[in-house]
N, C-alpha and C. Protein backbone atom coordinates (compact mmCIF):
# COMPACT_ATOMS: atom_id res chain seq x y z
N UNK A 1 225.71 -34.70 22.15
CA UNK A 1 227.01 -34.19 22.53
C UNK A 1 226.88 -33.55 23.91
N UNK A 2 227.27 -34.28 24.90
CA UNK A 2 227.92 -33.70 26.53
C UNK A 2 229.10 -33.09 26.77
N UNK A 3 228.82 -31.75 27.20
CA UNK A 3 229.90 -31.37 27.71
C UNK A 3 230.75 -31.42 28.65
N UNK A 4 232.29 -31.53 28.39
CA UNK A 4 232.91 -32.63 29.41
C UNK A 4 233.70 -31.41 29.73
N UNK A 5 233.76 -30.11 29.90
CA UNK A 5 234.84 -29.47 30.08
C UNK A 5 235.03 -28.13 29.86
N UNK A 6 235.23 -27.39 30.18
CA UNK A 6 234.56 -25.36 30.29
C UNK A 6 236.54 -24.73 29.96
N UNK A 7 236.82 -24.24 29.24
CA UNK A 7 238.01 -23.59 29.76
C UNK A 7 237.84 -21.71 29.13
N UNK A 8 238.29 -21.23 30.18
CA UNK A 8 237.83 -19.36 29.84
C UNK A 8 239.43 -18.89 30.56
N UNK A 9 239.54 -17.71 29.72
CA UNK A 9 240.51 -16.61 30.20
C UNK A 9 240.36 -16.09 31.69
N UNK A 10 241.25 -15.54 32.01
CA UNK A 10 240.78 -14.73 33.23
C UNK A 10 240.00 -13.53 33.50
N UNK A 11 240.41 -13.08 31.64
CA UNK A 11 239.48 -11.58 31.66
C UNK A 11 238.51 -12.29 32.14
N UNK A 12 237.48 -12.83 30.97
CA UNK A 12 236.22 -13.60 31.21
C UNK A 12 236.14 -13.73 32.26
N UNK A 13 236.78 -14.79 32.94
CA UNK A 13 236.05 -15.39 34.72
C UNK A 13 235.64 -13.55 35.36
N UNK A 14 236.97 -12.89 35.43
CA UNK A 14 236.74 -11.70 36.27
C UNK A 14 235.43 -10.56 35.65
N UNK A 15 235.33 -11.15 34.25
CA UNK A 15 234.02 -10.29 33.94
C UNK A 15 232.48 -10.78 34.42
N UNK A 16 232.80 -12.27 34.64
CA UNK A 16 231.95 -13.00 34.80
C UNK A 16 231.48 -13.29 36.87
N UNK A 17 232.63 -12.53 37.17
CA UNK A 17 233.12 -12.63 38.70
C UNK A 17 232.17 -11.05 38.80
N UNK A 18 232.55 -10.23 38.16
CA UNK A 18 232.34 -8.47 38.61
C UNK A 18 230.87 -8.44 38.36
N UNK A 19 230.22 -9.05 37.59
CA UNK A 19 228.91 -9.24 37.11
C UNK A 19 227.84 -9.58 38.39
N UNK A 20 228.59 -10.87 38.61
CA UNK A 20 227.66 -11.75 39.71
C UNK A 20 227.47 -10.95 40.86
N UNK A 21 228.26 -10.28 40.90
CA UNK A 21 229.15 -9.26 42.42
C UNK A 21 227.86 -7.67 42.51
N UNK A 22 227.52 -7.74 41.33
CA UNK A 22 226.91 -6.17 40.60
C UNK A 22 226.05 -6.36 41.63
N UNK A 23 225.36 -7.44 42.00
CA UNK A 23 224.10 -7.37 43.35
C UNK A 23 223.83 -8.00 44.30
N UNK A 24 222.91 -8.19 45.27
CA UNK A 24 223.00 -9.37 45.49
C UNK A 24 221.17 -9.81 45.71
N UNK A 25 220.84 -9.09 45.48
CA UNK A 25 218.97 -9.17 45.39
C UNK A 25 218.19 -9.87 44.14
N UNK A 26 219.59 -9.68 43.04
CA UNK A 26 218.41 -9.55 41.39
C UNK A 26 219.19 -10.89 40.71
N UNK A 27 218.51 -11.27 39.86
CA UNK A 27 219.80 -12.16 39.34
C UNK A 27 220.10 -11.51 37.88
N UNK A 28 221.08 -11.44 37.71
CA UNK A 28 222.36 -11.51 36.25
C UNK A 28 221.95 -12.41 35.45
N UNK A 29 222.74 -11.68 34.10
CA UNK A 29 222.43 -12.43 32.56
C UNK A 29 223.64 -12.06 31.99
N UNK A 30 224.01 -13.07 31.05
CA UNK A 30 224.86 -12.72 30.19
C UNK A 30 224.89 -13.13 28.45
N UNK A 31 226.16 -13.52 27.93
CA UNK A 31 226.45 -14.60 27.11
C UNK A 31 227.86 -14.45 26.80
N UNK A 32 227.66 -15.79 26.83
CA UNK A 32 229.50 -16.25 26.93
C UNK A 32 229.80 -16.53 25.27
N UNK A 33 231.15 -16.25 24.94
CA UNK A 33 231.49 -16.15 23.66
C UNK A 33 232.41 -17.20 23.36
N UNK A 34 232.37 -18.47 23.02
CA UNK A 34 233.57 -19.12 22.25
C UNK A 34 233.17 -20.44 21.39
N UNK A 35 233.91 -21.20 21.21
CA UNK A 35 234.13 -22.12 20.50
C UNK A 35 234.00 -23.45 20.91
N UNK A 36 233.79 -24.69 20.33
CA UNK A 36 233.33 -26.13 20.64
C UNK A 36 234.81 -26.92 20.26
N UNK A 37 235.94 -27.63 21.08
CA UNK A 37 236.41 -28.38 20.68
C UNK A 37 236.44 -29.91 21.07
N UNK A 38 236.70 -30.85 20.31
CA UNK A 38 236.08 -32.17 20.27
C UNK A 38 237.47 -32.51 20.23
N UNK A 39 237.56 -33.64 21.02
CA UNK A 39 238.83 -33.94 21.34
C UNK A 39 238.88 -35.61 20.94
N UNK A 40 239.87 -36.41 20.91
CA UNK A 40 240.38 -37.55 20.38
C UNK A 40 239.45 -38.82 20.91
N UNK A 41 239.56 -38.30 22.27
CA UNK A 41 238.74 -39.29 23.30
C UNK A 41 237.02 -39.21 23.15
N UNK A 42 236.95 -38.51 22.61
CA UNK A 42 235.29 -38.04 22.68
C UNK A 42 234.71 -37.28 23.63
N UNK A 43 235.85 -36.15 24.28
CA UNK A 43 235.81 -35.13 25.42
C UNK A 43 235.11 -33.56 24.26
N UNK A 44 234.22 -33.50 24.45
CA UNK A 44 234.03 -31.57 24.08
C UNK A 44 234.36 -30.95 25.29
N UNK A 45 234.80 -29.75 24.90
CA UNK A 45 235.36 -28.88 25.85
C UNK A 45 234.87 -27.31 24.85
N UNK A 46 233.88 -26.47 25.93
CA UNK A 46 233.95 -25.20 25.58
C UNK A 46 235.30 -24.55 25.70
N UNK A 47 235.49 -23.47 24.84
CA UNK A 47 236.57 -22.61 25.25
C UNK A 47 235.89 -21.34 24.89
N UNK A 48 235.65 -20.46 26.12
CA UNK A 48 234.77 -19.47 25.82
C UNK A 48 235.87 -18.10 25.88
N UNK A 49 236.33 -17.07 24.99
CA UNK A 49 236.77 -16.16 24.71
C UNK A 49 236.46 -15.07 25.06
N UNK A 50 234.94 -15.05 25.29
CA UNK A 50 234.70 -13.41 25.32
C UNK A 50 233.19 -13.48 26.36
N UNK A 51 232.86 -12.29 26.99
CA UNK A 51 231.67 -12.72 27.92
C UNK A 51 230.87 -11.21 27.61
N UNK A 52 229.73 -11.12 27.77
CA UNK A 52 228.95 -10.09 27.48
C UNK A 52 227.49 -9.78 28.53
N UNK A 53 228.17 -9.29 29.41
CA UNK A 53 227.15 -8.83 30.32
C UNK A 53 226.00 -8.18 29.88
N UNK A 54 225.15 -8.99 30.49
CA UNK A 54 223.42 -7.60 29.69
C UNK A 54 223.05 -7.37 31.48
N UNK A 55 222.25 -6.08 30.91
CA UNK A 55 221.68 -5.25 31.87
C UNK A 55 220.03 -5.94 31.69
N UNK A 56 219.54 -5.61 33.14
CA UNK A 56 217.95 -6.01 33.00
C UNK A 56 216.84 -5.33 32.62
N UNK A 57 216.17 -5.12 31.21
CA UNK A 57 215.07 -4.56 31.04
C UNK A 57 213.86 -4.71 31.59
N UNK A 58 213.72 -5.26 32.53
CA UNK A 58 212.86 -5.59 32.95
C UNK A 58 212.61 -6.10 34.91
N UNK A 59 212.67 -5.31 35.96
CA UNK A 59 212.66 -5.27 37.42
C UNK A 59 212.00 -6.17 38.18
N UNK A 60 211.05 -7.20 37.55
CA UNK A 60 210.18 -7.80 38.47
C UNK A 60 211.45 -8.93 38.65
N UNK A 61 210.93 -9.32 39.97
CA UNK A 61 212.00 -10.47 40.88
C UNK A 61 211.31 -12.11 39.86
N UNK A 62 210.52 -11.95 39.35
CA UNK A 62 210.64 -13.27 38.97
C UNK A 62 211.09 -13.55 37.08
N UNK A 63 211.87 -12.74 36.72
CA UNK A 63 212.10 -12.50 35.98
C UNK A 63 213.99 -11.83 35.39
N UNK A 64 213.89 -12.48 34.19
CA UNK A 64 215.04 -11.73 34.00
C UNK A 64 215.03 -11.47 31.90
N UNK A 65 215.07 -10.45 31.91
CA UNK A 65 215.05 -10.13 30.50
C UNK A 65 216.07 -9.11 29.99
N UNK A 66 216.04 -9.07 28.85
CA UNK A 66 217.20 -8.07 28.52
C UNK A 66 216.38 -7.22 27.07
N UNK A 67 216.56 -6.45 26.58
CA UNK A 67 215.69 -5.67 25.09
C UNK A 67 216.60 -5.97 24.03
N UNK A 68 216.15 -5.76 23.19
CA UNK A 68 216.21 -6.69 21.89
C UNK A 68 217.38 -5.67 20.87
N UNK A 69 217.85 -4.66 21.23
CA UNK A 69 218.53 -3.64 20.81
C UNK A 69 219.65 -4.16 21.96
N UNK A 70 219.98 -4.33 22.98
CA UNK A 70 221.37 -4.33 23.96
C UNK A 70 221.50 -6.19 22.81
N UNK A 71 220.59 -7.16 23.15
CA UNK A 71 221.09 -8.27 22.65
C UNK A 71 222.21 -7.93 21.11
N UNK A 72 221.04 -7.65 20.13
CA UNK A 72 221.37 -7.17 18.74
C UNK A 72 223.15 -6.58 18.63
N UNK A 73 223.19 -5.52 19.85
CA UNK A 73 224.88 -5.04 19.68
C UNK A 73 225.47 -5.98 20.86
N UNK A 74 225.25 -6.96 21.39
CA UNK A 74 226.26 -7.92 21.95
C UNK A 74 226.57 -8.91 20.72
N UNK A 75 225.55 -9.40 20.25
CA UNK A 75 225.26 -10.06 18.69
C UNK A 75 226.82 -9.43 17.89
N UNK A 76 226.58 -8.63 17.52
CA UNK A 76 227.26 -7.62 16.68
C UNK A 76 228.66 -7.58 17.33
N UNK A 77 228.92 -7.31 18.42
CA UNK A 77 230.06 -7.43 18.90
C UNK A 77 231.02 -8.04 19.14
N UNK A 78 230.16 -9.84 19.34
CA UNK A 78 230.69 -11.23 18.99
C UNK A 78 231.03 -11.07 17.89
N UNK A 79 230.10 -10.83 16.63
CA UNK A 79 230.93 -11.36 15.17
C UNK A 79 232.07 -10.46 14.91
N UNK A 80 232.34 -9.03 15.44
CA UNK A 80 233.36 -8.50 15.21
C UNK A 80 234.80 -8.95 15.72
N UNK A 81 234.47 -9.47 16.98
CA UNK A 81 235.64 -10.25 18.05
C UNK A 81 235.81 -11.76 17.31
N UNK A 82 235.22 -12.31 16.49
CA UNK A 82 235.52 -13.24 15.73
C UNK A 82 236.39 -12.81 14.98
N UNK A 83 235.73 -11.68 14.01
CA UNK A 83 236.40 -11.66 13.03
C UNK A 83 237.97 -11.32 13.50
N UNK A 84 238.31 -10.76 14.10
CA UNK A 84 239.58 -10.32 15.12
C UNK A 84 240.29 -11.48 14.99
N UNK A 85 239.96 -12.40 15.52
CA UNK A 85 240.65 -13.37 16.47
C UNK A 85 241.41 -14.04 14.89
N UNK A 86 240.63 -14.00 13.54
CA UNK A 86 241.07 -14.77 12.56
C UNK A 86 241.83 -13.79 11.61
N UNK A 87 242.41 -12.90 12.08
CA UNK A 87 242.87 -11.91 11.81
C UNK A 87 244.70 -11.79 11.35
């Protein structure tokens, strides 16, 4: 399965915009939050809902990591914004 197609809110882009913006030395991490739809033609298209910026645990330039406690409550925060959305 190839993905043929990205569609996001504007919150998202602009969270995903303010993120990239945070530096310009280090690189950024995130994870993007949504759903897989499969379309008639045999097009998938993400539709991503929600975006979750992580901070870097870790400073060396060849590297990018995040700790296992910030992941865990982005984790956690997705399934709550699910549960929302079916609400």
């Amino acid at each position: 399965m190839s993905l043929t197609g990205v569609k996001m809110s504007e919150d998202v882009w602009l969270t995903c915009l303010t993120h990239a913006l945070s530096t310009e030395t280090e690189e950024i991490m995130g994870l993007l939050l949504g759903d897989i739809e499969n379309s008639v033609n045999g097009g998938v298209t993400a539709l991503i809902w929600g975006a979750s910026p992580q901070t870097r645990s870790d400073r060396r330039k060849d590297r990018v990591e995040t700790n296992p406690e910030q992941l865990a409550a982005a984790s956690a925060q997705a399934e709550i914004s699910l549960m929302l959305l079916f609400l």
